[in-house]
PDB file of N, CA and C in Angstrom:
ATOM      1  N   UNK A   1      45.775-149.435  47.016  1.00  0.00           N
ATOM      2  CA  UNK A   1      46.888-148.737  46.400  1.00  0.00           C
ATOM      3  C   UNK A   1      47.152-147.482  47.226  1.00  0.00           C
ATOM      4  N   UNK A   2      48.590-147.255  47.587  1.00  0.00           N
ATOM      5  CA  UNK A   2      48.937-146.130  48.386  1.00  0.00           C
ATOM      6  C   UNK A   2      49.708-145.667  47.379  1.00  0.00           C
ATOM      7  N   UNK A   3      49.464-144.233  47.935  1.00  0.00           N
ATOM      8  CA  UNK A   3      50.208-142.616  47.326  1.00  0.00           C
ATOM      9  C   UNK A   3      50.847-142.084  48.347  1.00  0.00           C
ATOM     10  N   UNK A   4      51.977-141.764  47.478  1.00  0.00           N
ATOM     11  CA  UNK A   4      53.061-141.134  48.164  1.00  0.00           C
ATOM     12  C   UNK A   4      53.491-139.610  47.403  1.00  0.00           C
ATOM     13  N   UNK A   5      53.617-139.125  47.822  1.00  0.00           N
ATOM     14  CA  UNK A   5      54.066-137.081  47.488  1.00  0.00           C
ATOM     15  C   UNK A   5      55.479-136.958  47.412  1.00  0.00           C
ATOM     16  N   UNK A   6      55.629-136.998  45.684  1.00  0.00           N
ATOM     17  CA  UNK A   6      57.419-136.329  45.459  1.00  0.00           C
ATOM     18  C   UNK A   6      58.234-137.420  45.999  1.00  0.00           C
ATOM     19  N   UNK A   7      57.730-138.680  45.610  1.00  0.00           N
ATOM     20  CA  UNK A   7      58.801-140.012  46.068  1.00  0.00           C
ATOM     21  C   UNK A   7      59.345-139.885  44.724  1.00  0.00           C
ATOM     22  N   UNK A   8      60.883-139.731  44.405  1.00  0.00           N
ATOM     23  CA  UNK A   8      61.575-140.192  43.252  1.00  0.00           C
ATOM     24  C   UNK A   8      62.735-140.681  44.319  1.00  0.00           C
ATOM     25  N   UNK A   9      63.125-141.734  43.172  1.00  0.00           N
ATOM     26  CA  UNK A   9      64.463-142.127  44.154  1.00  0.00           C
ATOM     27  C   UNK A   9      65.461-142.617  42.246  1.00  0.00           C
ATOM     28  N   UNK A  10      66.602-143.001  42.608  1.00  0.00           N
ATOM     29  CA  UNK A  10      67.626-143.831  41.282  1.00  0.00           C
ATOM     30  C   UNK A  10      67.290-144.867  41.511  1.00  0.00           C
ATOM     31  N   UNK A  11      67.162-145.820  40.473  1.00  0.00           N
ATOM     32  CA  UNK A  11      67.511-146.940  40.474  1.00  0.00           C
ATOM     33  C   UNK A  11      68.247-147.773  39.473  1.00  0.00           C
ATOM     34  N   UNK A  12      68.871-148.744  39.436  1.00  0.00           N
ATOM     35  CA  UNK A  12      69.231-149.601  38.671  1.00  0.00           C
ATOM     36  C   UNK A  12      68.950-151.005  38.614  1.00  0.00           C
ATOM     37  N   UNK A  13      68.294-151.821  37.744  1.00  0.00           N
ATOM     38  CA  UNK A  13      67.067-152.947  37.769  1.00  0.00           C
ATOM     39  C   UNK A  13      67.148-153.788  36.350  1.00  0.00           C
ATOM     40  N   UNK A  14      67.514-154.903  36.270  1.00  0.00           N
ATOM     41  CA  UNK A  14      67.739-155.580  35.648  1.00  0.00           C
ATOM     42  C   UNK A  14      66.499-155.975  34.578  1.00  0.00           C
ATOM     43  N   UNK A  15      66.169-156.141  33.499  1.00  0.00           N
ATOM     44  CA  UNK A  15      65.247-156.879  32.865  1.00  0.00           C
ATOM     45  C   UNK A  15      64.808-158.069  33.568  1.00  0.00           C
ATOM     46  N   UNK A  16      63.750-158.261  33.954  1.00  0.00           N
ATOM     47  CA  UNK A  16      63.117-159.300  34.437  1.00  0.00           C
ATOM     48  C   UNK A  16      63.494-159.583  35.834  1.00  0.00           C
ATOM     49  N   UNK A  17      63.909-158.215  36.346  1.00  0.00           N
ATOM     50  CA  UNK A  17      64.099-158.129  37.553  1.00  0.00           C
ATOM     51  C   UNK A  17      62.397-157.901  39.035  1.00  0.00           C
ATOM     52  N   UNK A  18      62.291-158.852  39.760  1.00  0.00           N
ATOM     53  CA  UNK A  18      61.034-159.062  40.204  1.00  0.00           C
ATOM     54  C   UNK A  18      61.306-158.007  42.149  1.00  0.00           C
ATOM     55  N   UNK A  19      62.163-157.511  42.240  1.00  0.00           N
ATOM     56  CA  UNK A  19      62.442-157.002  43.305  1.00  0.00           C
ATOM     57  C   UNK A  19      63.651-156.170  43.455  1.00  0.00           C
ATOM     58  N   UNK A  20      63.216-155.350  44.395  1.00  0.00           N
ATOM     59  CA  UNK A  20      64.138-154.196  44.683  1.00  0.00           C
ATOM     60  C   UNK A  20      64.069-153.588  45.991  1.00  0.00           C
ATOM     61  N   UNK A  21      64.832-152.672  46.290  1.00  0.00           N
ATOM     62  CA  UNK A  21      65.149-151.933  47.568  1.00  0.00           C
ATOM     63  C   UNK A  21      64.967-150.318  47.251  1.00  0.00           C
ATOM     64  N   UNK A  22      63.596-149.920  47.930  1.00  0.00           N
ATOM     65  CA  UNK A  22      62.872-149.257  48.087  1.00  0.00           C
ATOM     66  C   UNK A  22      62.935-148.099  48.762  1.00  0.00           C
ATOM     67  N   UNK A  23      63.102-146.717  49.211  1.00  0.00           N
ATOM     68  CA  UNK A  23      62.775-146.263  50.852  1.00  0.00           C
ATOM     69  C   UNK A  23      61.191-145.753  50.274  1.00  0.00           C
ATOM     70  N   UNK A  24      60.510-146.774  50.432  1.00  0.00           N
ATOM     71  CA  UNK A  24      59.427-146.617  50.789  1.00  0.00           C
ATOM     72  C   UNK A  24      58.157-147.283  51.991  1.00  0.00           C
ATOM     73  N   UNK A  25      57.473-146.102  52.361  1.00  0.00           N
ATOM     74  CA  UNK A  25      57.070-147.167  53.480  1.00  0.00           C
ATOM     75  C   UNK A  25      55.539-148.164  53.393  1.00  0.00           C
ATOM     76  N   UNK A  26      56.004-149.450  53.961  1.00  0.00           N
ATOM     77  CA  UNK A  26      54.992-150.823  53.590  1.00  0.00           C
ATOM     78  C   UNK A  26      53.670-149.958  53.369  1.00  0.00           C
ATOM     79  N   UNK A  27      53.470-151.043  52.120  1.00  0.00           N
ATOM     80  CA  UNK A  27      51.933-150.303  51.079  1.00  0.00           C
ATOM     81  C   UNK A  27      52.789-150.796  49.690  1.00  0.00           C
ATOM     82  N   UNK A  28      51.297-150.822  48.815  1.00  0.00           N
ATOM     83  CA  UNK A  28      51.209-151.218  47.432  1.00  0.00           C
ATOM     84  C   UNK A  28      51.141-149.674  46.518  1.00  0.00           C
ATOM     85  N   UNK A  29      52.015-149.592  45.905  1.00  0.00           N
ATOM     86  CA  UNK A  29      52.158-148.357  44.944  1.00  0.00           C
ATOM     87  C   UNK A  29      52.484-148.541  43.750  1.00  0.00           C
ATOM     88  N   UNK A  30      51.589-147.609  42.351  1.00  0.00           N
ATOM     89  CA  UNK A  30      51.565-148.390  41.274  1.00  0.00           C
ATOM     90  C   UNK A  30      52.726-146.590  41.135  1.00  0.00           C
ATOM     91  N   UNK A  31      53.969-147.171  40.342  1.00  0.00           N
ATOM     92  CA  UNK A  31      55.237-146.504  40.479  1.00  0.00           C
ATOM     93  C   UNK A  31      55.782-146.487  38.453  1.00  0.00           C
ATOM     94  N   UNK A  32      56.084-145.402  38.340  1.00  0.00           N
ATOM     95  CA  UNK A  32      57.028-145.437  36.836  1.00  0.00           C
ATOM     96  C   UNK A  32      58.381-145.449  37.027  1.00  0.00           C
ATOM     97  N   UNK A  33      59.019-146.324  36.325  1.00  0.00           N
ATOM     98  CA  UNK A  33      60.617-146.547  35.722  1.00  0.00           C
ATOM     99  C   UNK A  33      60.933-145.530  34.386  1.00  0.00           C
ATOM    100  N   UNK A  34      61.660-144.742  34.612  1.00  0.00           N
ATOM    101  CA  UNK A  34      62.302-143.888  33.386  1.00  0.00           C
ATOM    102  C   UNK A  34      64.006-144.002  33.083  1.00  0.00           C
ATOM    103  N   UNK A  35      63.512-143.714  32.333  1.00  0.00           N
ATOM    104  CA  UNK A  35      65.391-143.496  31.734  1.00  0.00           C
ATOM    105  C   UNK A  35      65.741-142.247  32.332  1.00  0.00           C
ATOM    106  N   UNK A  36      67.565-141.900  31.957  1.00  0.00           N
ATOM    107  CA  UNK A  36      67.557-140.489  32.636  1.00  0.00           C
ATOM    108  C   UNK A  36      66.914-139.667  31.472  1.00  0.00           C
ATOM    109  N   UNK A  37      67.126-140.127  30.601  1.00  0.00           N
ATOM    110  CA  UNK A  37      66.598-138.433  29.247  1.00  0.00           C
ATOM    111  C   UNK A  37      65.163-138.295  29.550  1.00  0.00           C
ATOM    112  N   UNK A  38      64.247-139.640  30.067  1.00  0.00           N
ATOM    113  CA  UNK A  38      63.055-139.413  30.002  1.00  0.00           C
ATOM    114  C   UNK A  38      62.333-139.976  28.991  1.00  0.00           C
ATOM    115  N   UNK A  39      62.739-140.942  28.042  1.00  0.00           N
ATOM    116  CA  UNK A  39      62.783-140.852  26.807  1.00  0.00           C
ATOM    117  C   UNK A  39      61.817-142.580  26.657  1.00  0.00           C
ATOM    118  N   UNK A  40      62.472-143.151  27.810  1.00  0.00           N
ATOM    119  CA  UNK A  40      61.408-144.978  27.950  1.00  0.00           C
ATOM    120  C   UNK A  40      61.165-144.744  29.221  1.00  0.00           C
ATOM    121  N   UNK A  41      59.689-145.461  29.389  1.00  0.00           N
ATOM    122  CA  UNK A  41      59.133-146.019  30.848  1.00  0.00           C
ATOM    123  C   UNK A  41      58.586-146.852  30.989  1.00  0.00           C
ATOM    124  N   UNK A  42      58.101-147.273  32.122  1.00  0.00           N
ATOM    125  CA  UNK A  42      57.756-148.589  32.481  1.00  0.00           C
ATOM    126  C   UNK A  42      56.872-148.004  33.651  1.00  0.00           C
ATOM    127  N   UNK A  43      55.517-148.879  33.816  1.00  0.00           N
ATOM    128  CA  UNK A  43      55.147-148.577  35.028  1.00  0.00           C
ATOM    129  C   UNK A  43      54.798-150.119  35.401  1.00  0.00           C
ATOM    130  N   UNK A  44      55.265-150.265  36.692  1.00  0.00           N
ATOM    131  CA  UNK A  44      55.366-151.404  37.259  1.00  0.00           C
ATOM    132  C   UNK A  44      54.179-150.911  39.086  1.00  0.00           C
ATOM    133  N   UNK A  45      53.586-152.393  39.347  1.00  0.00           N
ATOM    134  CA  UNK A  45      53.387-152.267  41.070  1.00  0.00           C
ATOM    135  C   UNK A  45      54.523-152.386  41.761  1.00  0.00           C
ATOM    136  N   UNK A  46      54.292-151.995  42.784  1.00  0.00           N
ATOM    137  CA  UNK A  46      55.527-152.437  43.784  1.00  0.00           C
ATOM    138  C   UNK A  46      54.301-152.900  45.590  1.00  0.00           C
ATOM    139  N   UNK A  47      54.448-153.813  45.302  1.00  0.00           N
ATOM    140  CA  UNK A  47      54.587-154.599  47.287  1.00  0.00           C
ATOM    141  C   UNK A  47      55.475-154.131  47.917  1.00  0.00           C
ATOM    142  N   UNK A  48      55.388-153.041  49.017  1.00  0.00           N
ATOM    143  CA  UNK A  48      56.877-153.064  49.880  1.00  0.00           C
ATOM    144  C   UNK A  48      56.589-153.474  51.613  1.00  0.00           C
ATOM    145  N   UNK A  49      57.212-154.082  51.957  1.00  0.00           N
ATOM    146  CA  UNK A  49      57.674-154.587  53.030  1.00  0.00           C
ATOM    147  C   UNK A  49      58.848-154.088  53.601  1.00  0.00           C
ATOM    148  N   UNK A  50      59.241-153.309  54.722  1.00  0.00           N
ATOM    149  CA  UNK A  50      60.178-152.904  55.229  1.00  0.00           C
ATOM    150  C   UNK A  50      61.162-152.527  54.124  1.00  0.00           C
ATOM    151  N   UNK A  51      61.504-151.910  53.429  1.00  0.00           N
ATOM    152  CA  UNK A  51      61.870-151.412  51.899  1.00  0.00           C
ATOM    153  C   UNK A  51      62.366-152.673  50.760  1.00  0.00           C
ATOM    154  N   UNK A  52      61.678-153.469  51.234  1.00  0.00           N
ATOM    155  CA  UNK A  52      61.830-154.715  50.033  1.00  0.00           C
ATOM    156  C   UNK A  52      60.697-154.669  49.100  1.00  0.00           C
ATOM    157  N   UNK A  53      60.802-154.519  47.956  1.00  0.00           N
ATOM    158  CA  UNK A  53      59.461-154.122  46.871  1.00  0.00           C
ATOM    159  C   UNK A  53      59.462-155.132  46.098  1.00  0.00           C
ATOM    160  N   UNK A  54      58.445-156.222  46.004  1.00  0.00           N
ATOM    161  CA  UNK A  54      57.867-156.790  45.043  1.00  0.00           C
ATOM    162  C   UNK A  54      57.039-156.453  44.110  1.00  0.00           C
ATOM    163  N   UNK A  55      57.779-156.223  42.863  1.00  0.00           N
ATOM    164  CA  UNK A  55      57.519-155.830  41.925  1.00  0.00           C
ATOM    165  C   UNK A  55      56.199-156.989  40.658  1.00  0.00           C
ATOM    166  N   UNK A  56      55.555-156.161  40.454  1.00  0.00           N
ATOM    167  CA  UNK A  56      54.849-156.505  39.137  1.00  0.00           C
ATOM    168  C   UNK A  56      55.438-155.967  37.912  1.00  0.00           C
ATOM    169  N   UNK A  57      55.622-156.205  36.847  1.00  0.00           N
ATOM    170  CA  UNK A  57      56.112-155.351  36.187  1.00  0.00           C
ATOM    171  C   UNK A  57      55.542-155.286  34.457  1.00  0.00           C
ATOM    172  N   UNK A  58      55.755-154.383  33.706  1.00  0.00           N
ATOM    173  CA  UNK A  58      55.179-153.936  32.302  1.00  0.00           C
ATOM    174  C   UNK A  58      53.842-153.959  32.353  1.00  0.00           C
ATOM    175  N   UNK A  59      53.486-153.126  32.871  1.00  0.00           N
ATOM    176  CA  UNK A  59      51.939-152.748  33.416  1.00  0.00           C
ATOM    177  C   UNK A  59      51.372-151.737  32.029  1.00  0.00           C
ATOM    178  N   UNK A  60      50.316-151.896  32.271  1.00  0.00           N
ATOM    179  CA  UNK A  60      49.424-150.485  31.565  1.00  0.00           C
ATOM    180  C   UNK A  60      49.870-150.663  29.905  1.00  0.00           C
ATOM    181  N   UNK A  61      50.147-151.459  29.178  1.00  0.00           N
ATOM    182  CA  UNK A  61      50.847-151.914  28.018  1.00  0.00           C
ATOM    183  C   UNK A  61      52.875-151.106  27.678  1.00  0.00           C
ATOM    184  N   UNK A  62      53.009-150.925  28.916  1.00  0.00           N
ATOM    185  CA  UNK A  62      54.503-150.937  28.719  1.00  0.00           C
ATOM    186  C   UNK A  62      55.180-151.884  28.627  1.00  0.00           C
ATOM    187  N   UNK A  63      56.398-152.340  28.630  1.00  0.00           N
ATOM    188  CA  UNK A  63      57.379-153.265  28.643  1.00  0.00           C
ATOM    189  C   UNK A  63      58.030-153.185  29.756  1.00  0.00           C
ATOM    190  N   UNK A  64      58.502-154.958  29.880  1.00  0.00           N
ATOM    191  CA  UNK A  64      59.594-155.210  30.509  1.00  0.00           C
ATOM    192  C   UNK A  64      60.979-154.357  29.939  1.00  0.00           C
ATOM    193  N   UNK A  65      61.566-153.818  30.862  1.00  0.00           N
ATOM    194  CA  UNK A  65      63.205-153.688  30.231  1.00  0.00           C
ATOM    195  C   UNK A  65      64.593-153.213  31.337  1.00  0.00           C
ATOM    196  N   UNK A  66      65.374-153.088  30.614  1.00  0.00           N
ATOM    197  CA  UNK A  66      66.543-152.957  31.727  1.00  0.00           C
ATOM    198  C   UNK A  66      66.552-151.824  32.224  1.00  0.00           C
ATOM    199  N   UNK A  67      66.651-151.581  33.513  1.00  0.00           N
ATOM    200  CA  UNK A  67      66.762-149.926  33.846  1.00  0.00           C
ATOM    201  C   UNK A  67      68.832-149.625  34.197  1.00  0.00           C
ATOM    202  N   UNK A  68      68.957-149.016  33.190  1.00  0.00           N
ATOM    203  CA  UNK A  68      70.714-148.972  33.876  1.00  0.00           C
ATOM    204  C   UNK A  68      70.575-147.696  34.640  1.00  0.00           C
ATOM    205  N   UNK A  69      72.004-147.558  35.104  1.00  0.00           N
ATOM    206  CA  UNK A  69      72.535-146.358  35.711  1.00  0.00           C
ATOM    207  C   UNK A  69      72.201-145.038  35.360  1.00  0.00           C
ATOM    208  N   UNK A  70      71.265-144.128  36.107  1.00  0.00           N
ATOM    209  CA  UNK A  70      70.544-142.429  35.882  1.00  0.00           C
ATOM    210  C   UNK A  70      69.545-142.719  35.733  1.00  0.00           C
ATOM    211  N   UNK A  71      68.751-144.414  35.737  1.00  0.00           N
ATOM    212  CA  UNK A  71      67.295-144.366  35.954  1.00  0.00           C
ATOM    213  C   UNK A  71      66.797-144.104  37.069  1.00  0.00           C
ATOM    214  N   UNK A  72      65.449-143.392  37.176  1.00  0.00           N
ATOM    215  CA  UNK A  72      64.727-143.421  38.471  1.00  0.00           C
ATOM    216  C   UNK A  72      63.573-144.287  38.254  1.00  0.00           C
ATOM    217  N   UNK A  73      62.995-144.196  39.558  1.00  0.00           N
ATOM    218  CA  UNK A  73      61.451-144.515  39.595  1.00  0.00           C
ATOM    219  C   UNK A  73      61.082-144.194  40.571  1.00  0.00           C
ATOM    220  N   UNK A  74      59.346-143.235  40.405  1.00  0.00           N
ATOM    221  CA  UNK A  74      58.934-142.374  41.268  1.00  0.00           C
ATOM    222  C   UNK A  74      57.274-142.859  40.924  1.00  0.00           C
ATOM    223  N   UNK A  75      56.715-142.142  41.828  1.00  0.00           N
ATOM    224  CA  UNK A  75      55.313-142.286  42.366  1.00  0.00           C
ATOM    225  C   UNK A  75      54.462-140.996  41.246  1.00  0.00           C
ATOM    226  N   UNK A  76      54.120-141.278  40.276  1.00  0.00           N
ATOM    227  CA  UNK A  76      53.186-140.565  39.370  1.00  0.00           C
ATOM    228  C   UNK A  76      51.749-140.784  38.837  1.00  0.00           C
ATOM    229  N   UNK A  77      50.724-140.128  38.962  1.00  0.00           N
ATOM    230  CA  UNK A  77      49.698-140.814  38.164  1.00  0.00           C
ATOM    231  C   UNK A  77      49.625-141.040  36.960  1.00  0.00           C
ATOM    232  N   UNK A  78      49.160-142.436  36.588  1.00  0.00           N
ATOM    233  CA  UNK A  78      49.059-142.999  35.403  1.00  0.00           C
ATOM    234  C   UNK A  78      47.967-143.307  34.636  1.00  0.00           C
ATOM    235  N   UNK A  79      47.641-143.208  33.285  1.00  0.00           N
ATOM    236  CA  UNK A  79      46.360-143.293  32.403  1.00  0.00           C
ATOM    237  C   UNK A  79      45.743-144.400  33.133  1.00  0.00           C
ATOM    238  N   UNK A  80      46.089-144.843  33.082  1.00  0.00           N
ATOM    239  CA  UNK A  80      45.291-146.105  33.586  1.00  0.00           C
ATOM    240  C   UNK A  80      44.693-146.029  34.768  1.00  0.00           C
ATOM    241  N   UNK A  81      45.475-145.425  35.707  1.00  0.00           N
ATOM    242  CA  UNK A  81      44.479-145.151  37.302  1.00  0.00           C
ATOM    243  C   UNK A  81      43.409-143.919  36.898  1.00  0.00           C
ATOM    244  N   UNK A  82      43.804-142.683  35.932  1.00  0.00           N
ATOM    245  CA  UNK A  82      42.839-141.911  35.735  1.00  0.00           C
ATOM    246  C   UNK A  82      41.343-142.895  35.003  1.00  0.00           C
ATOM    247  N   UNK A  83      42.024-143.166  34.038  1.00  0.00           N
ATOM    248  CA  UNK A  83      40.801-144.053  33.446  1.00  0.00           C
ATOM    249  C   UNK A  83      40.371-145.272  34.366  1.00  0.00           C
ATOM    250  N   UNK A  84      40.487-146.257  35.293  1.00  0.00           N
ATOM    251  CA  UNK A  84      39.694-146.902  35.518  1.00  0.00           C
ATOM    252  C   UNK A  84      38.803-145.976  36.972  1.00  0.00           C
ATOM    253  N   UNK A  85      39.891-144.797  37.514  1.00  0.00           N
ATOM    254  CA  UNK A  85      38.602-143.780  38.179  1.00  0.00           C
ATOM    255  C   UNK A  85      37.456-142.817  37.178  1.00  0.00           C
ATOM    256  N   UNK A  86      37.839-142.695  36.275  1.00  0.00           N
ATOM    257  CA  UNK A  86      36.789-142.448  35.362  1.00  0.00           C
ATOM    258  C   UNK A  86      35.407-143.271  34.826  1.00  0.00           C
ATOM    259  N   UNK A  87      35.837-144.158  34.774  1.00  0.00           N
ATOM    260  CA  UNK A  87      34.961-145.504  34.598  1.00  0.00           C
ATOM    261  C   UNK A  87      34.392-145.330  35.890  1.00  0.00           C
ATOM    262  N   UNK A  88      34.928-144.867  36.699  1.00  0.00           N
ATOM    263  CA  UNK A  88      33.722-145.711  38.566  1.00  0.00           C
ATOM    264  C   UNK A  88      33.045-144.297  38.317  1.00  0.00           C
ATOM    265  N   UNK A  89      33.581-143.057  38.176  1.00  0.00           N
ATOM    266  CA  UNK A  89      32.701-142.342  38.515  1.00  0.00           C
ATOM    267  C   UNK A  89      31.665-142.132  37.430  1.00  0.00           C
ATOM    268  N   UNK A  90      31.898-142.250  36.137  1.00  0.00           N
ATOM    269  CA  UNK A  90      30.568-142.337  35.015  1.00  0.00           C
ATOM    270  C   UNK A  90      29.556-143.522  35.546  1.00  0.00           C
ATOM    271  N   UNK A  91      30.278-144.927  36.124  1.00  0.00           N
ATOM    272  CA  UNK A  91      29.274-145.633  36.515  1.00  0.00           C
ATOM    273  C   UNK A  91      28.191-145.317  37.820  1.00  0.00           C
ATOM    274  N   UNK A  92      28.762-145.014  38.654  1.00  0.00           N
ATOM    275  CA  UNK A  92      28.048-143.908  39.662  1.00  0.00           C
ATOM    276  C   UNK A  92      27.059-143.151  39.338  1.00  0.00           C
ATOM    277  N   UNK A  93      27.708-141.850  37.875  1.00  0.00           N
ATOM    278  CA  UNK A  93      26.940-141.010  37.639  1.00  0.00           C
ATOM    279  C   UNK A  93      25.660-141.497  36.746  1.00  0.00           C
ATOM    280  N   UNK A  94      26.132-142.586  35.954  1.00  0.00           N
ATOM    281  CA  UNK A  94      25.231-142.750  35.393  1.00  0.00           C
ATOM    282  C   UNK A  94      24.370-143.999  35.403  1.00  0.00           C
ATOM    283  N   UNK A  95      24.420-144.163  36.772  1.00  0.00           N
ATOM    284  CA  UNK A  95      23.555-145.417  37.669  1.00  0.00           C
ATOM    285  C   UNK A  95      23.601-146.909  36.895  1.00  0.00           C
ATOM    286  N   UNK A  96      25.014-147.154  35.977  1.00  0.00           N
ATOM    287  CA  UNK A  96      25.106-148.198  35.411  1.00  0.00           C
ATOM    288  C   UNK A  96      25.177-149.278  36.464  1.00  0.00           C
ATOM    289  N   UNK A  97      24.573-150.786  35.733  1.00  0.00           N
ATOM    290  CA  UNK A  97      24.597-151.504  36.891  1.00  0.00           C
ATOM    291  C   UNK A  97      26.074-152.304  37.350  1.00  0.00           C
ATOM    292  N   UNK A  98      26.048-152.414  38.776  1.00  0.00           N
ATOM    293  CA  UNK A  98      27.254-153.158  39.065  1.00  0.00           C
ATOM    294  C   UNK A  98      27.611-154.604  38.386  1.00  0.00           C
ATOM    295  N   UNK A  99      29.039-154.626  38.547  1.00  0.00           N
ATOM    296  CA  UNK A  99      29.271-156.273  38.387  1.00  0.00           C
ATOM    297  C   UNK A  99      28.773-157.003  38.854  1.00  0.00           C
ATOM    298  N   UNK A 100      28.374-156.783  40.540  1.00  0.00           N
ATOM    299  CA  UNK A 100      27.997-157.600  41.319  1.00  0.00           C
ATOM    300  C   UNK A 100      26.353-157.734  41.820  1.00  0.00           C
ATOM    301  N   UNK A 101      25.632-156.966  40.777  1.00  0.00           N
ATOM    302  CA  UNK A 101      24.021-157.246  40.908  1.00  0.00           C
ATOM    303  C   UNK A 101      23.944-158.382  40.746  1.00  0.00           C
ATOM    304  N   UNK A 102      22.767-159.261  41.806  1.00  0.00           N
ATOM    305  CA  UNK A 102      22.045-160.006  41.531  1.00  0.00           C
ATOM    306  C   UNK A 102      20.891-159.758  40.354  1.00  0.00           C
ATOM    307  N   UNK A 103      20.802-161.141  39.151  1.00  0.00           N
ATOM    308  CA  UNK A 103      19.925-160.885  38.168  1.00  0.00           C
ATOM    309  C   UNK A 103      18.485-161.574  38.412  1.00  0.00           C
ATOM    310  N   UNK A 104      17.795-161.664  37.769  1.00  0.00           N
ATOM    311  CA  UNK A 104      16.649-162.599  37.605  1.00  0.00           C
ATOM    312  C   UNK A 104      16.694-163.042  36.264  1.00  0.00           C
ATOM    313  N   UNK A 105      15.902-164.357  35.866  1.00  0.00           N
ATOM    314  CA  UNK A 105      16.110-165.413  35.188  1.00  0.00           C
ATOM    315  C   UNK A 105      16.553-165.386  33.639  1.00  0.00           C
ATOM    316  N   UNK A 106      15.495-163.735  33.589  1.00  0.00           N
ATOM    317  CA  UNK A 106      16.021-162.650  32.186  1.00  0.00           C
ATOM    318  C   UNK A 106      17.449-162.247  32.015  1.00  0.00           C
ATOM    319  N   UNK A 107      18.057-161.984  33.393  1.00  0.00           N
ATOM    320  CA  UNK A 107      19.169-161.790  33.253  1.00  0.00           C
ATOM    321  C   UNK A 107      18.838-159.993  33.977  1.00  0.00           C
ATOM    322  N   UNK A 108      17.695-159.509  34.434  1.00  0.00           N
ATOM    323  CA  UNK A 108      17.538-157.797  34.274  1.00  0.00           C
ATOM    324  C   UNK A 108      18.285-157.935  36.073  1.00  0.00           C
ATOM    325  N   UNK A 109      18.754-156.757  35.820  1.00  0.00           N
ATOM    326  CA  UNK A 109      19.272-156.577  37.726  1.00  0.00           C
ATOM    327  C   UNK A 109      17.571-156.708  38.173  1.00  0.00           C
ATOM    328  N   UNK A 110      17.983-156.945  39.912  1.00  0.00           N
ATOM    329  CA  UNK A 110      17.268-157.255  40.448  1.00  0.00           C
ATOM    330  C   UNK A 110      17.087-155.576  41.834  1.00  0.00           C
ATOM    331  N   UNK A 111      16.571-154.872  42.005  1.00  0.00           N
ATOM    332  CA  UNK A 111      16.363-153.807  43.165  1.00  0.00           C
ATOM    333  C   UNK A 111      15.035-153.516  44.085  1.00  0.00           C
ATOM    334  N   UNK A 112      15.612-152.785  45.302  1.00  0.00           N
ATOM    335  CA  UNK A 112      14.878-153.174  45.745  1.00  0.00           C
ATOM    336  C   UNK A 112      13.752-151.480  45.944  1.00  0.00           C
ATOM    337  N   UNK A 113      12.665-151.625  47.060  1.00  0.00           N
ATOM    338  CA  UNK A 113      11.905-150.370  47.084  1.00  0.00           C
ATOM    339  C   UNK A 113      12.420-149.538  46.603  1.00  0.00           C
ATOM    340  N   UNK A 114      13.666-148.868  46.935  1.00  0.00           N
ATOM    341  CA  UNK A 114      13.969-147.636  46.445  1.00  0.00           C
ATOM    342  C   UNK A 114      15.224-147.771  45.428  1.00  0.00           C
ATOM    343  N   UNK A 115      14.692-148.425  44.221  1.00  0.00           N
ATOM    344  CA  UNK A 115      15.248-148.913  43.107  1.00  0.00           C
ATOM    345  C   UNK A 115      17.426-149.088  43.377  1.00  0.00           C
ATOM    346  N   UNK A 116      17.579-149.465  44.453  1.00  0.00           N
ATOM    347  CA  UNK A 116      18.934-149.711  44.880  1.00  0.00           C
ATOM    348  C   UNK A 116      19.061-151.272  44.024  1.00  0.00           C
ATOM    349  N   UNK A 117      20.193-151.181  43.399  1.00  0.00           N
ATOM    350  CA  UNK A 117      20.622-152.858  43.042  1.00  0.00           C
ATOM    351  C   UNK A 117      20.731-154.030  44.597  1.00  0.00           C
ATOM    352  N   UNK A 118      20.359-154.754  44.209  1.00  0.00           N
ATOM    353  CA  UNK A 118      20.643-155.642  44.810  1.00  0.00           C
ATOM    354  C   UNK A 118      21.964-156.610  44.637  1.00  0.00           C
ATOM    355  N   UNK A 119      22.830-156.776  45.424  1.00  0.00           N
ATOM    356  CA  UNK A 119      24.106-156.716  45.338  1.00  0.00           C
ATOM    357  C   UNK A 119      25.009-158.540  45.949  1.00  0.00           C
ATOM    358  N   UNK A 120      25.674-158.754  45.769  1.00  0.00           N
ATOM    359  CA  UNK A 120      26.269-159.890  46.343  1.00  0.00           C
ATOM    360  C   UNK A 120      27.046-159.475  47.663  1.00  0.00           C
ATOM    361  N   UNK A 121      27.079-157.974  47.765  1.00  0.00           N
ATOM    362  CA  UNK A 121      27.593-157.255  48.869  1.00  0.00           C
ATOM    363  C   UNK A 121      26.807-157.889  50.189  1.00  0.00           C
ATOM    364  N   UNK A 122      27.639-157.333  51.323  1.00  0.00           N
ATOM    365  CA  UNK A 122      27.177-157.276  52.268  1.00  0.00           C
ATOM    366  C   UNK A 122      26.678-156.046  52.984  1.00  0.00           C
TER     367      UNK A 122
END
């Protein structure tokens, strides 16, 4: 996921609209749709390719919906990116085990001398 600084642009975007025209440059950016009052949003991904954006859309439990004329959509952080970086760093801090430990037959992670998980990593 790429970040971008003070990207707002207008747009206008149809309900169940899966693509758009972007000036943004190629990279995956998780992006909000607003109304002009400010009042509905949407946060959708965007894929961009030479400013063609393939969109994901009604992310984070928002909705699909129509964006008319005085909507934007800009590059903001969202609950959801705070919280699943919250989650990595409590797991970090608090040496919870990875997804990707190898277990033993109990099911207990498996580590090694210096109590490191043992990992499916490379």
């Amino acid at each position: 996921m790429a970040w971008i600084n003070n990207y707002r642009e207008p747009i206008e975007l149809a309900q169940g609209a899966t693509t758009a025209a972007l000036a943004l440059p190629n990279g995956s950016f998780r992006l909000t749709l607003s109304d002009a009052a400010g009042t509905r949003w949407e946060i959708v991904d965007a894929d961009v390719v030479a400013g063609s954006a393939t969109l994901t859309r009604a992310l984070e439990g928002t909705q699909d919906q129509a964006w008319p004329g005085g909507s934007v959509i800009y590059c903001d952080v969202t609950a959801g990116q705070l919280n699943d970086l919250l989650a990595r760093i409590e797991a970090l801090e608090g040496g919870a085990v990875p997804a990707e430990a190898l277990t033993d037959e109990n099911g207990e992670p498996l580590v090694d001398a210096d109590s490191n998980y043992l990992t499916t990593e490379i």
